[in-house]
PDB file of N, CA and C in Angstrom:
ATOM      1  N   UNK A   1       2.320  64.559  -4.519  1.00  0.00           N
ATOM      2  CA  UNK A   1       1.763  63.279  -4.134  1.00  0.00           C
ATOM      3  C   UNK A   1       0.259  63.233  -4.401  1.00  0.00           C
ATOM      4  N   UNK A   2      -0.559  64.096  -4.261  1.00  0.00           N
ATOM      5  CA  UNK A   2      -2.017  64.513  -4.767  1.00  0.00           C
ATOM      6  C   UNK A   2      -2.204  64.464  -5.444  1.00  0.00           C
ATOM      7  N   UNK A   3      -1.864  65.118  -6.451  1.00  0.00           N
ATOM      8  CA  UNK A   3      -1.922  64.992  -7.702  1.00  0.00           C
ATOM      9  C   UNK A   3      -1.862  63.641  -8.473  1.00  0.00           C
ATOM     10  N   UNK A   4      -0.559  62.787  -8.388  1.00  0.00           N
ATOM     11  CA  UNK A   4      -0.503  61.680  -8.839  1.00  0.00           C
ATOM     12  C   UNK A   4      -1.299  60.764  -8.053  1.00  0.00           C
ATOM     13  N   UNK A   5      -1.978  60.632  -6.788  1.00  0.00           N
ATOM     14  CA  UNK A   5      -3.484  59.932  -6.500  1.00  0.00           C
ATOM     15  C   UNK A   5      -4.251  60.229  -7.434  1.00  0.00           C
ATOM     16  N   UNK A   6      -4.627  61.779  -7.389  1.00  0.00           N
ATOM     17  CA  UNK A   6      -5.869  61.804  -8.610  1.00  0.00           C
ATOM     18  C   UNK A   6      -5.325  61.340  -9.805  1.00  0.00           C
ATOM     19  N   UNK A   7      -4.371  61.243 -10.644  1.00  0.00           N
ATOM     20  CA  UNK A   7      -4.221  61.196 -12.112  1.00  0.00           C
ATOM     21  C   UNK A   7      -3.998  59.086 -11.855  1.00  0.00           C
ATOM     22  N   UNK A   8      -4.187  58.738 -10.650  1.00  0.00           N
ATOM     23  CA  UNK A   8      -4.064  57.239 -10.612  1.00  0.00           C
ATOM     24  C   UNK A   8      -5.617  57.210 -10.521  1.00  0.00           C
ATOM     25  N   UNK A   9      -6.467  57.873  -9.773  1.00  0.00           N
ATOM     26  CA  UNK A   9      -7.900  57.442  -9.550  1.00  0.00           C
ATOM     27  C   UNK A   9      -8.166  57.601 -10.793  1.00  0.00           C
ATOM     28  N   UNK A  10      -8.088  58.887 -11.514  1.00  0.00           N
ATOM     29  CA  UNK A  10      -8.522  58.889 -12.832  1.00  0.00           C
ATOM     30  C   UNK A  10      -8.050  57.433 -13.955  1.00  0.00           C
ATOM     31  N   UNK A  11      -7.217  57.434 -14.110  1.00  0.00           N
ATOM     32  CA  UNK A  11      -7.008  56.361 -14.723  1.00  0.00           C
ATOM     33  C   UNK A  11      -7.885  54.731 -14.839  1.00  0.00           C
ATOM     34  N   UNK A  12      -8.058  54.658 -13.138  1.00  0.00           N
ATOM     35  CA  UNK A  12      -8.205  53.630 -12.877  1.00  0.00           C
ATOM     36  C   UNK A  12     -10.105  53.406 -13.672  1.00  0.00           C
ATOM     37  N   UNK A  13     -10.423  54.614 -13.640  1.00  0.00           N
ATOM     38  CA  UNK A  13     -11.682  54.872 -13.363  1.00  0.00           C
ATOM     39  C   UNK A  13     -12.009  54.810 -15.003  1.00  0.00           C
ATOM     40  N   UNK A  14     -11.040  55.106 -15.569  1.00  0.00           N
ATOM     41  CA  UNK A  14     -11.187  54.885 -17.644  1.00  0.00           C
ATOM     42  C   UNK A  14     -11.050  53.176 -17.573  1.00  0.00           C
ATOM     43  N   UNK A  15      -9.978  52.551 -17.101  1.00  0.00           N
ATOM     44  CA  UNK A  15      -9.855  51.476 -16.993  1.00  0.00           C
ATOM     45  C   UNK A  15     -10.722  51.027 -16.881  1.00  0.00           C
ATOM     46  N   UNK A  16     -11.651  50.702 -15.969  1.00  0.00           N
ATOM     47  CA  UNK A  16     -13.036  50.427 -15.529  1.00  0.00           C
ATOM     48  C   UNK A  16     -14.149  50.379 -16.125  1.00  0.00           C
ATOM     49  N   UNK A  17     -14.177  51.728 -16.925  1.00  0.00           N
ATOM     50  CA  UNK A  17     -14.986  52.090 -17.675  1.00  0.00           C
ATOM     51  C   UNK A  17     -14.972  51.032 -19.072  1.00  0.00           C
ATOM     52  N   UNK A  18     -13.691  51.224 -19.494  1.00  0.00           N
ATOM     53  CA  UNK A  18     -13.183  50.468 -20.592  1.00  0.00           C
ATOM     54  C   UNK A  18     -13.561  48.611 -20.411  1.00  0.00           C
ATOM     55  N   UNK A  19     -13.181  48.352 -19.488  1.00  0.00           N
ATOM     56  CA  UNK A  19     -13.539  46.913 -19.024  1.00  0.00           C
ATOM     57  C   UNK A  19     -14.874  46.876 -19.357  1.00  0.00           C
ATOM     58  N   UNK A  20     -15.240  47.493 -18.173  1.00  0.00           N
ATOM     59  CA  UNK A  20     -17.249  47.555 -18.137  1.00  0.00           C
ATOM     60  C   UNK A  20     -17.722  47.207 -19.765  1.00  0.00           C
ATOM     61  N   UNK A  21     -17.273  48.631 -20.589  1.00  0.00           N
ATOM     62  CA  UNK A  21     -17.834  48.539 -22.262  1.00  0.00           C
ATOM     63  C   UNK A  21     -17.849  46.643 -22.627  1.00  0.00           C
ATOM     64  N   UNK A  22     -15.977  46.453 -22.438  1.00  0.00           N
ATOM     65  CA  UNK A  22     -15.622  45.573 -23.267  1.00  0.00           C
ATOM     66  C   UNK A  22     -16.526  44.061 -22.751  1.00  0.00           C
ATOM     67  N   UNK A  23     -16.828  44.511 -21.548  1.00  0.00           N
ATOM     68  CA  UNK A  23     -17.548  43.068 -21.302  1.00  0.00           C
ATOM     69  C   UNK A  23     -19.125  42.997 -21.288  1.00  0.00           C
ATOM     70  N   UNK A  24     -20.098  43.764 -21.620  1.00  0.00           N
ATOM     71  CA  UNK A  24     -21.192  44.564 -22.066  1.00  0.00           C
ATOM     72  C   UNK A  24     -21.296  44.085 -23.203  1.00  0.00           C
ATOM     73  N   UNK A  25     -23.011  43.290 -23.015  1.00  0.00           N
ATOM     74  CA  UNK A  25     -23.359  42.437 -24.749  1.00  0.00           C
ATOM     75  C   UNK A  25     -23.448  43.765 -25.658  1.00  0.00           C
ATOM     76  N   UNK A  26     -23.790  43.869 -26.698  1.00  0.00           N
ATOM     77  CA  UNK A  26     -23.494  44.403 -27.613  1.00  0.00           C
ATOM     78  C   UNK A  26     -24.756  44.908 -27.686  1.00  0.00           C
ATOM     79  N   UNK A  27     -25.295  46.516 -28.104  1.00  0.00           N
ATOM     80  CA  UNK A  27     -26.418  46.664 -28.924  1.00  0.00           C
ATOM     81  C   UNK A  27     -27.120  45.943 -29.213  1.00  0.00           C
ATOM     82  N   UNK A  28     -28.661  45.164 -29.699  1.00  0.00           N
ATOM     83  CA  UNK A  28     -29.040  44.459 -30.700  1.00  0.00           C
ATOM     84  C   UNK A  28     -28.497  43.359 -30.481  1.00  0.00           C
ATOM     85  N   UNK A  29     -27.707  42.873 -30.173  1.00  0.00           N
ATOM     86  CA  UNK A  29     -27.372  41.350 -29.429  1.00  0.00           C
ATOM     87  C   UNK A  29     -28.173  40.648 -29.141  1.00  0.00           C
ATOM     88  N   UNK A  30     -28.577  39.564 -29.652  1.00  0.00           N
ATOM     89  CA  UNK A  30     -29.404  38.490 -29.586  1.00  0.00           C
ATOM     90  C   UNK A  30     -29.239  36.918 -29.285  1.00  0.00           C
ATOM     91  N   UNK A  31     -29.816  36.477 -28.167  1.00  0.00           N
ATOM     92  CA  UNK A  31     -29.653  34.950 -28.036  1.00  0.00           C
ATOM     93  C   UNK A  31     -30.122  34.257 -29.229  1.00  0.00           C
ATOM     94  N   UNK A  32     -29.378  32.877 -29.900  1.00  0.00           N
ATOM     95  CA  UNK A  32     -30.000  32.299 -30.624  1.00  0.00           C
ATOM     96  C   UNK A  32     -30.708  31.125 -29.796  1.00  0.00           C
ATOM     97  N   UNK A  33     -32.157  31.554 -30.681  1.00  0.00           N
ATOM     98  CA  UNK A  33     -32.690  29.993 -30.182  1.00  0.00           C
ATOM     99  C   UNK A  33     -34.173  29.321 -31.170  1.00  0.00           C
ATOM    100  N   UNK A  34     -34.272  28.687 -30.547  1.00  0.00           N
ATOM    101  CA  UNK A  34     -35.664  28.089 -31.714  1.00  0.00           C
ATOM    102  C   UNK A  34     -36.220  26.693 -30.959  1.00  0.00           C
ATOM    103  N   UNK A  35     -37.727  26.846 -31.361  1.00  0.00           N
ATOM    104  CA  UNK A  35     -38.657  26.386 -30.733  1.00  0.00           C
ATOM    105  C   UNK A  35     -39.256  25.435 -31.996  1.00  0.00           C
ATOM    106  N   UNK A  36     -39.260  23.796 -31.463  1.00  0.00           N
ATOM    107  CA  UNK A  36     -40.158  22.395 -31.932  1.00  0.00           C
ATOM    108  C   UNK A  36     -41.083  22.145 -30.530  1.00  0.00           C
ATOM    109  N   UNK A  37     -42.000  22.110 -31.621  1.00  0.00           N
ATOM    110  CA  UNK A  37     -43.583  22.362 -30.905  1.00  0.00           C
ATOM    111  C   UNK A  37     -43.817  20.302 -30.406  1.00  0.00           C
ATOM    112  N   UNK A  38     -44.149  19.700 -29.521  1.00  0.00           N
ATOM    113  CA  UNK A  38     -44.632  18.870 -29.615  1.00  0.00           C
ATOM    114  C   UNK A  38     -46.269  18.365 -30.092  1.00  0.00           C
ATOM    115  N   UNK A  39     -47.060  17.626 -30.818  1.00  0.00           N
ATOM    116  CA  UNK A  39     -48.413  18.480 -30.288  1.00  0.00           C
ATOM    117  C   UNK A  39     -48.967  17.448 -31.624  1.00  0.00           C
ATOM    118  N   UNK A  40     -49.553  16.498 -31.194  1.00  0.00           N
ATOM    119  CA  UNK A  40     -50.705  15.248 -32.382  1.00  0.00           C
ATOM    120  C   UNK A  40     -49.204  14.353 -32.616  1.00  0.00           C
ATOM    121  N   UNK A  41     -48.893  13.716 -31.658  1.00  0.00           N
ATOM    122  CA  UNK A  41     -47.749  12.769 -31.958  1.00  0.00           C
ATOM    123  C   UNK A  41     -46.596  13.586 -33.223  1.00  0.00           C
ATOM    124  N   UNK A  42     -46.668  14.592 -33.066  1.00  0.00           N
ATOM    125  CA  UNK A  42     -45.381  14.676 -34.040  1.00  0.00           C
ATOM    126  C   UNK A  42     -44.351  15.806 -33.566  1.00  0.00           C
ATOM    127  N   UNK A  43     -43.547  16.130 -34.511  1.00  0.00           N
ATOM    128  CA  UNK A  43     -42.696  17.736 -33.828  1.00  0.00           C
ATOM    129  C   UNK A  43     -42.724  18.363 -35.179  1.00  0.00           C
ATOM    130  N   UNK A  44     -42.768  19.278 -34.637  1.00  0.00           N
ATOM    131  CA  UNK A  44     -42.888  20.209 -35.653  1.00  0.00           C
ATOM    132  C   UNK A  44     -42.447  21.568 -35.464  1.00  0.00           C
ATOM    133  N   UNK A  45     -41.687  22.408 -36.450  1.00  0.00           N
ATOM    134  CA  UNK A  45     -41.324  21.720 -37.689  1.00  0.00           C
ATOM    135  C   UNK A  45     -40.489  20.230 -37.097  1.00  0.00           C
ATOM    136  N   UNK A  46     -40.572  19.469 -38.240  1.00  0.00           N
ATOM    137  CA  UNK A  46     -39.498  18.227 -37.855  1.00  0.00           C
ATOM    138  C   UNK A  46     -38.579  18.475 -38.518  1.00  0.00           C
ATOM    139  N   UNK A  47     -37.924  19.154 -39.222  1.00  0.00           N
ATOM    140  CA  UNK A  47     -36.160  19.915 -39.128  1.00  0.00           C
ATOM    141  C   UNK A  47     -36.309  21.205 -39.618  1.00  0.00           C
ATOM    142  N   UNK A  48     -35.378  21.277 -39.010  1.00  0.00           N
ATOM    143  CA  UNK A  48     -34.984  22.643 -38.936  1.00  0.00           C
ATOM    144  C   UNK A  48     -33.382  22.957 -38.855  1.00  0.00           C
ATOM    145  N   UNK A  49     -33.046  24.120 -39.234  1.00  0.00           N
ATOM    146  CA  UNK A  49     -32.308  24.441 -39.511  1.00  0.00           C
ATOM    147  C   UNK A  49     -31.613  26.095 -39.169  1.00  0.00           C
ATOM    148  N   UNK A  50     -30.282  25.674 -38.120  1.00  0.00           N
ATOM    149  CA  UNK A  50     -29.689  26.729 -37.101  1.00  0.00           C
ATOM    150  C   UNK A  50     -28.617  26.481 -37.764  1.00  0.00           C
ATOM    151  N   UNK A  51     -27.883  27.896 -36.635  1.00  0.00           N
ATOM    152  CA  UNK A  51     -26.577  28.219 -36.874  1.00  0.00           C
ATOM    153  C   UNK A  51     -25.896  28.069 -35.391  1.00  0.00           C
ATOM    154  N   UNK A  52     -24.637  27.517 -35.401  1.00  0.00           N
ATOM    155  CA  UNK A  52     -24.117  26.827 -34.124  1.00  0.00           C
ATOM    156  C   UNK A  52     -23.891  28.046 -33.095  1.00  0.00           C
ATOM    157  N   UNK A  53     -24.326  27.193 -31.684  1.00  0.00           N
ATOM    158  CA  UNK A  53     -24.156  28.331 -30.558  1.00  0.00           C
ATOM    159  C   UNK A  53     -25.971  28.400 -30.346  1.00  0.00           C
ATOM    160  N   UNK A  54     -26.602  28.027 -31.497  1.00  0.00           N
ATOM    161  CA  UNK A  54     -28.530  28.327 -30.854  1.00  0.00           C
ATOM    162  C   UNK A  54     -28.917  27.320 -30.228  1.00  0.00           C
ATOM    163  N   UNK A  55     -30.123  27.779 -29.261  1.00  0.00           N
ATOM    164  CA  UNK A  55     -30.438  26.792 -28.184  1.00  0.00           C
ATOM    165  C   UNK A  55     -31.830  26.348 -28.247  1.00  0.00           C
ATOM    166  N   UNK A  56     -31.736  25.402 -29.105  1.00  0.00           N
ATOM    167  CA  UNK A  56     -33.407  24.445 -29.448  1.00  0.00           C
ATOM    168  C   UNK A  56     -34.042  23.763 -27.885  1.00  0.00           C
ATOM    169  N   UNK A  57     -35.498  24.374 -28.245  1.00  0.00           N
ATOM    170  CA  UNK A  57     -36.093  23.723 -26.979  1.00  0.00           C
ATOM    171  C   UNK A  57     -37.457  23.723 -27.997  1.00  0.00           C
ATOM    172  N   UNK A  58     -37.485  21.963 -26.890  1.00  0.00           N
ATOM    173  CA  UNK A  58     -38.628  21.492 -27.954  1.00  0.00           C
ATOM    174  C   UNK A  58     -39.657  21.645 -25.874  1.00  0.00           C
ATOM    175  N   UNK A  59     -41.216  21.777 -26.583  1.00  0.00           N
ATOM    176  CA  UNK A  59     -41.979  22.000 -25.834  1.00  0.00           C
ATOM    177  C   UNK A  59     -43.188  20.949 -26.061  1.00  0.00           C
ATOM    178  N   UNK A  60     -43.429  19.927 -25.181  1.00  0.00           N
ATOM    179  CA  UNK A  60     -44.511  18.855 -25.031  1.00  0.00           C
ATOM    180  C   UNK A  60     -46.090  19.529 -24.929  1.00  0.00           C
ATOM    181  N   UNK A  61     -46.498  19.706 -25.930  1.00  0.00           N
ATOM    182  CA  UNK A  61     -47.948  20.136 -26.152  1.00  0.00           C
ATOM    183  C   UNK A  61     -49.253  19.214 -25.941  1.00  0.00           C
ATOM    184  N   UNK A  62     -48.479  17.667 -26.190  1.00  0.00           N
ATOM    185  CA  UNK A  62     -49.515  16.163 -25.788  1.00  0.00           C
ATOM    186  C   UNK A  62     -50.077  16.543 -24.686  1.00  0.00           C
ATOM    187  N   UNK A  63     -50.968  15.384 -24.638  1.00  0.00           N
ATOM    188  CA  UNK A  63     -51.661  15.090 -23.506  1.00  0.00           C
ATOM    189  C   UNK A  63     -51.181  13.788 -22.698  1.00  0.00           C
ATOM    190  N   UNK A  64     -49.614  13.728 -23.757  1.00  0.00           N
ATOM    191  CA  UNK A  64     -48.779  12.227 -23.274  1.00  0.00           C
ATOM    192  C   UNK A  64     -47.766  12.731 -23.269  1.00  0.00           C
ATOM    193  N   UNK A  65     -46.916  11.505 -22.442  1.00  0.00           N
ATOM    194  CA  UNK A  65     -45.325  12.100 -22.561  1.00  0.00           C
ATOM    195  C   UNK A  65     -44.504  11.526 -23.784  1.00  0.00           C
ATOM    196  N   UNK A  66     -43.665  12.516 -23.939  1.00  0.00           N
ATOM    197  CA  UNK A  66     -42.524  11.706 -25.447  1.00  0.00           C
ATOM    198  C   UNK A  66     -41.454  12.609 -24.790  1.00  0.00           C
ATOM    199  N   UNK A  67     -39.891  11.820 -25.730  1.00  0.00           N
ATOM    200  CA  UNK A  67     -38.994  11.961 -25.356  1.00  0.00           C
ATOM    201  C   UNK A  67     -38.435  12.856 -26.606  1.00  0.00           C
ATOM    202  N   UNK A  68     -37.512  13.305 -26.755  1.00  0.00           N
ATOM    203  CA  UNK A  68     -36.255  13.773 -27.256  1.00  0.00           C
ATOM    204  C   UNK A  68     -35.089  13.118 -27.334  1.00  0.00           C
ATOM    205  N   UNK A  69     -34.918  12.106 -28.353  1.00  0.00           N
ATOM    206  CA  UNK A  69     -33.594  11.215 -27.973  1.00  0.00           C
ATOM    207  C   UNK A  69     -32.542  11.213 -29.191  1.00  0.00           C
ATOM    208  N   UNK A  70     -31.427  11.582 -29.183  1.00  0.00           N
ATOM    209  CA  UNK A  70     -30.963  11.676 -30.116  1.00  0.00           C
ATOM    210  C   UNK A  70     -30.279  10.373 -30.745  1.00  0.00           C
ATOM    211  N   UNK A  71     -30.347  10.119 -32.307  1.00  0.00           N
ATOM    212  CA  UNK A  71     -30.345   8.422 -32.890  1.00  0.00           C
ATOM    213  C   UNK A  71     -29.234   9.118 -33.900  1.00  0.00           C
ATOM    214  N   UNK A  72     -29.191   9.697 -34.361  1.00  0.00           N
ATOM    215  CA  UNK A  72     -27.581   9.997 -35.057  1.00  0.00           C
ATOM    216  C   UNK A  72     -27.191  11.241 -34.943  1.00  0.00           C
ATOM    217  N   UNK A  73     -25.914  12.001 -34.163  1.00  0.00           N
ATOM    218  CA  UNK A  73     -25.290  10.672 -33.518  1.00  0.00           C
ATOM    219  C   UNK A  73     -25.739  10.399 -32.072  1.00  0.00           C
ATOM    220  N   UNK A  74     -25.536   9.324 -32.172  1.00  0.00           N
ATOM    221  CA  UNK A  74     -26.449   8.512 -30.898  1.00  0.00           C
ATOM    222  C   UNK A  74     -25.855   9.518 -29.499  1.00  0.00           C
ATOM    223  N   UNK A  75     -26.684   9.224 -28.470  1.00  0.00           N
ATOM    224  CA  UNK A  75     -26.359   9.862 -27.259  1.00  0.00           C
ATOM    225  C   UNK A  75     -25.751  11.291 -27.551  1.00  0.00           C
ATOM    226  N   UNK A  76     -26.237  11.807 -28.055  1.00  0.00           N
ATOM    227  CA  UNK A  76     -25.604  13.160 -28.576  1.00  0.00           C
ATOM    228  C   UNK A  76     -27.148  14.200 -27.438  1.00  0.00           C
ATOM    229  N   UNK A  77     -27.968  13.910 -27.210  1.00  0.00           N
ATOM    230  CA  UNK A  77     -28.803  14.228 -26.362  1.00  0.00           C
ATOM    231  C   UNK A  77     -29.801  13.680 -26.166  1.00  0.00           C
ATOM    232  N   UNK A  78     -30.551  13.740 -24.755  1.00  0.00           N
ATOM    233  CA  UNK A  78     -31.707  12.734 -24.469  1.00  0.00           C
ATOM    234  C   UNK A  78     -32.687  13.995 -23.026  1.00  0.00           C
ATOM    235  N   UNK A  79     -34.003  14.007 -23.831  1.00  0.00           N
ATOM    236  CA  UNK A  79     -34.484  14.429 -22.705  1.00  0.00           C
ATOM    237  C   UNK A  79     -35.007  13.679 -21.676  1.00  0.00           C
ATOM    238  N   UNK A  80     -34.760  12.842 -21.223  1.00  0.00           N
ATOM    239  CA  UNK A  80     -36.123  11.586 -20.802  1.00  0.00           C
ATOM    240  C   UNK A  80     -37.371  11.837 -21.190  1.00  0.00           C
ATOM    241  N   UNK A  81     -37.713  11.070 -19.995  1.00  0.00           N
ATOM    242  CA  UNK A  81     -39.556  11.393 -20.221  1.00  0.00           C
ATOM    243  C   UNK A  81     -40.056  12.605 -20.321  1.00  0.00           C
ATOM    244  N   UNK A  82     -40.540  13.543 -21.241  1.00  0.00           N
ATOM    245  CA  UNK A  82     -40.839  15.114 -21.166  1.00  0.00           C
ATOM    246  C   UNK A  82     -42.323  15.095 -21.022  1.00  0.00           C
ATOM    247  N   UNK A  83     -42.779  15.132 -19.803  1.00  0.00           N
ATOM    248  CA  UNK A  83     -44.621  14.923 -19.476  1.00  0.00           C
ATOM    249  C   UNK A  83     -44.989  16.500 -19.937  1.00  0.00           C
ATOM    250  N   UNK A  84     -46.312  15.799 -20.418  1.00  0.00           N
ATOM    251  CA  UNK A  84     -47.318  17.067 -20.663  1.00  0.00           C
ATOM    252  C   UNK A  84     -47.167  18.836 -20.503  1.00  0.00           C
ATOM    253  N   UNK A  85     -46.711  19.167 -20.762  1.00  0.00           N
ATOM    254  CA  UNK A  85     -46.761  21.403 -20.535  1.00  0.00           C
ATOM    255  C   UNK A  85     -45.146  21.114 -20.078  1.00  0.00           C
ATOM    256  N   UNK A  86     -43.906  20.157 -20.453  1.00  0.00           N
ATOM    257  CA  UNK A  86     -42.505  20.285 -19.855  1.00  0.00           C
ATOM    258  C   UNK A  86     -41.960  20.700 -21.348  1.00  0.00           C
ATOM    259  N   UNK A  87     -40.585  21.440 -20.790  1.00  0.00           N
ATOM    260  CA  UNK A  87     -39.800  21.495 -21.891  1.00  0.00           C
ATOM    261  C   UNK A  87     -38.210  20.910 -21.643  1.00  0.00           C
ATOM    262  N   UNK A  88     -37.578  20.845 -22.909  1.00  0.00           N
ATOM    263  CA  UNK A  88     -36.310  20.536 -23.153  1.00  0.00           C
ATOM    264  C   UNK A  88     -35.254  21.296 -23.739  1.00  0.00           C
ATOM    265  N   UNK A  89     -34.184  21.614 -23.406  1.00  0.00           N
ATOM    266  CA  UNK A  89     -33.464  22.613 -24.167  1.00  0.00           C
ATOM    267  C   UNK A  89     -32.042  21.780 -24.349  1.00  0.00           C
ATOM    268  N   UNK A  90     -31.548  22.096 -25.727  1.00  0.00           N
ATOM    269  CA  UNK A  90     -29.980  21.384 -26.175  1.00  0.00           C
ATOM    270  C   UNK A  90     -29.388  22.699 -26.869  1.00  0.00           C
ATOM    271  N   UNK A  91     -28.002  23.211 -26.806  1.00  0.00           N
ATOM    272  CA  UNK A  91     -28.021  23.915 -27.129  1.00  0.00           C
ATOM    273  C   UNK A  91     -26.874  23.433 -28.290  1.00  0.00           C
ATOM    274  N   UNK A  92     -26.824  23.613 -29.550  1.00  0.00           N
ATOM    275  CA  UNK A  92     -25.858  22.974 -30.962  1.00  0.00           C
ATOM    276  C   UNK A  92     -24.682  23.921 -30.922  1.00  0.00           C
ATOM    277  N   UNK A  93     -23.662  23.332 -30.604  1.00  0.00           N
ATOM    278  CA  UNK A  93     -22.580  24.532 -30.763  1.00  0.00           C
ATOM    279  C   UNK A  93     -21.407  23.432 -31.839  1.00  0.00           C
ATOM    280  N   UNK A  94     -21.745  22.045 -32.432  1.00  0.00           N
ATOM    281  CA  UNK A  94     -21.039  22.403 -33.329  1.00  0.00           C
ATOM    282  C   UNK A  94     -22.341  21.951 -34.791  1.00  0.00           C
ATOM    283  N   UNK A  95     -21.686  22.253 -35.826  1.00  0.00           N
ATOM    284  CA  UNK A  95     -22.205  22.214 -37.247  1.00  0.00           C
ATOM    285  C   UNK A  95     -22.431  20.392 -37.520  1.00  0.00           C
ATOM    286  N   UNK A  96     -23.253  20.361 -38.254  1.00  0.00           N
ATOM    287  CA  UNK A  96     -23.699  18.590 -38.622  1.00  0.00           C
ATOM    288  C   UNK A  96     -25.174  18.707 -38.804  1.00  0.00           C
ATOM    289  N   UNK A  97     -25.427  17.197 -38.808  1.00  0.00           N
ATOM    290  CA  UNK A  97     -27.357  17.366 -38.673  1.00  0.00           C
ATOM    291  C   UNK A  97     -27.178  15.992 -37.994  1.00  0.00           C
ATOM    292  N   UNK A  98     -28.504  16.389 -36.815  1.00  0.00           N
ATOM    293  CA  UNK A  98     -28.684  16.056 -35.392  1.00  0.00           C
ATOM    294  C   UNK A  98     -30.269  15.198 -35.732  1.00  0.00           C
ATOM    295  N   UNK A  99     -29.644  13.810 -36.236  1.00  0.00           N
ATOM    296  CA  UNK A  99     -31.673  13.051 -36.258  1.00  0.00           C
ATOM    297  C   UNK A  99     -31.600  12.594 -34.736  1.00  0.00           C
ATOM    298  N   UNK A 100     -33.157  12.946 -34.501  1.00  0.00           N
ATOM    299  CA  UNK A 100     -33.519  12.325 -33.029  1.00  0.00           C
ATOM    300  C   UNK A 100     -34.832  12.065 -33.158  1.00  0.00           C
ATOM    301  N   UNK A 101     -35.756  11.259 -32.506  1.00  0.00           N
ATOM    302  CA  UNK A 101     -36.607  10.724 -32.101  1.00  0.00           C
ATOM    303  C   UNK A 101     -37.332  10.465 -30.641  1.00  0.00           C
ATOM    304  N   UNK A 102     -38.478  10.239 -30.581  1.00  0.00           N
ATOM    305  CA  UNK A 102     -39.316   9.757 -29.524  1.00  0.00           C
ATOM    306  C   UNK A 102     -39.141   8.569 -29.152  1.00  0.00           C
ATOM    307  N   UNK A 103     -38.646   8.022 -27.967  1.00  0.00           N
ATOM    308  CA  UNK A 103     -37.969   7.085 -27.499  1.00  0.00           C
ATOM    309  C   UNK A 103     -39.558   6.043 -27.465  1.00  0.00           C
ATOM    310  N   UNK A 104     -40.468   7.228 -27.570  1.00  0.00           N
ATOM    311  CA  UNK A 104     -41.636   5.983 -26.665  1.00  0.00           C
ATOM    312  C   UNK A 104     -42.640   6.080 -27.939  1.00  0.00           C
ATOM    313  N   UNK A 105     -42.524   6.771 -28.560  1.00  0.00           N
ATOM    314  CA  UNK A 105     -43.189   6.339 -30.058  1.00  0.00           C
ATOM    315  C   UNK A 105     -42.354   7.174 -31.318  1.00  0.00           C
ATOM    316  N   UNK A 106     -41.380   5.749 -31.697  1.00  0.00           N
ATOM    317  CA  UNK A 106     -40.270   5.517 -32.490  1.00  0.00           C
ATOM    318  C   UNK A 106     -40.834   6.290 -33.644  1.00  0.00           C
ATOM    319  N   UNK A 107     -42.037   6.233 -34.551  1.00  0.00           N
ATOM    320  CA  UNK A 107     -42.263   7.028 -35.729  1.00  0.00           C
ATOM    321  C   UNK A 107     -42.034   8.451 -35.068  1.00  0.00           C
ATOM    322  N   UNK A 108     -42.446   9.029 -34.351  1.00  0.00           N
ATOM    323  CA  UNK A 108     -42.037  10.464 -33.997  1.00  0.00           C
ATOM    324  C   UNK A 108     -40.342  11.043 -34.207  1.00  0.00           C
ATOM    325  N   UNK A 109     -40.095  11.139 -35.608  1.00  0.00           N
ATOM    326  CA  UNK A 109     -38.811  11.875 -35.788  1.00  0.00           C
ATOM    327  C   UNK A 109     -38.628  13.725 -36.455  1.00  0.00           C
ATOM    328  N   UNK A 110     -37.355  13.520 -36.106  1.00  0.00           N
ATOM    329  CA  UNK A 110     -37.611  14.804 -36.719  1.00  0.00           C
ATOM    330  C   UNK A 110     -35.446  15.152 -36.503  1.00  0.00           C
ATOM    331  N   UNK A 111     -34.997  16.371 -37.378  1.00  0.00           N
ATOM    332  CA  UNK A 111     -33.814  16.451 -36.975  1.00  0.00           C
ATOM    333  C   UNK A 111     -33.405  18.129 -37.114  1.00  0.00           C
ATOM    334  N   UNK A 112     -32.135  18.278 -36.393  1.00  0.00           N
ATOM    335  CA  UNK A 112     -31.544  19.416 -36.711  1.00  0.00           C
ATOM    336  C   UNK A 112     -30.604  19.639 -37.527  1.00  0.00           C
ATOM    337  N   UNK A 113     -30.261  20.661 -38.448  1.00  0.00           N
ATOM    338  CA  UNK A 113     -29.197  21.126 -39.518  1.00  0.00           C
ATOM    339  C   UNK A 113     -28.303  22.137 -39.127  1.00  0.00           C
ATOM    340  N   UNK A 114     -27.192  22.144 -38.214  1.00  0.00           N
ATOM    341  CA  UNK A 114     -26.790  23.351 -37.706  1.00  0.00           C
ATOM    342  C   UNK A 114     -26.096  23.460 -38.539  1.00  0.00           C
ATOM    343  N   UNK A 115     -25.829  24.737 -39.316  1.00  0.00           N
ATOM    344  CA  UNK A 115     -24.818  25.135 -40.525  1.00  0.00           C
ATOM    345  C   UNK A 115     -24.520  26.534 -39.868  1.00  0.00           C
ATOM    346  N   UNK A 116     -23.105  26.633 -40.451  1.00  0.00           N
ATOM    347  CA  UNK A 116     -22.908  27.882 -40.333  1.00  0.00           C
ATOM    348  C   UNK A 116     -22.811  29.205 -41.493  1.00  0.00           C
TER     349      UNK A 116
END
């Protein structure tokens, strides 16, 4: 009966182990992400170009607020009002290209290319 406790603890304890590995990011594993600068009425870069699953955050550098609004395809994301030193994050998980604009000064465009 001892014996087969230990050869069950043991087991359980590879099991475990094995789980642990399998659910453990990987080596070198890296978040995708990427950064549009706000900053002299524009964004910049104004496109750019990811691979789906990365998480764009654009960062308000003005001394005004502007938005993040997405115009094709529409409502596809909206930051509201993003005041002065705020940020925004969308993260693209599928493939297309993402034009969006400044809700509060319409020339401010710029878009994303998520390819895979």
């Amino acid at each position: 009966m001892r014996k087969t406790l230990l050869r069950l603890a043991a087991l359980s304890l590879v099991a475990l182990l094995a789980l642990a590995l399998a659910l453990a990011p990987t080596a070198g594993a890296q978040s995708k992400t990427a950064t549009v600068t706000i900053h002299n009425f524009a964004f910049s870069p104004s496109h750019i170009t990811v691979t789906p699953g990365t998480k764009v955050t654009w960062v308000n550098k003005d001394k005004t607020a502007h938005t993040v609004t997405a115009t094709r395809p529409a409502k596809a994301f909206a930051s509201g009002k993003l005041m002065p030193g705020r940020k925004f994050s969308f993260m693209f998980k599928r493939p297309g290209t993402y034009y969006y604009h400044c809700a509060i000064h319409p020339n401010m465009k710029g878009a994303v290319h998520v390819r895979r």
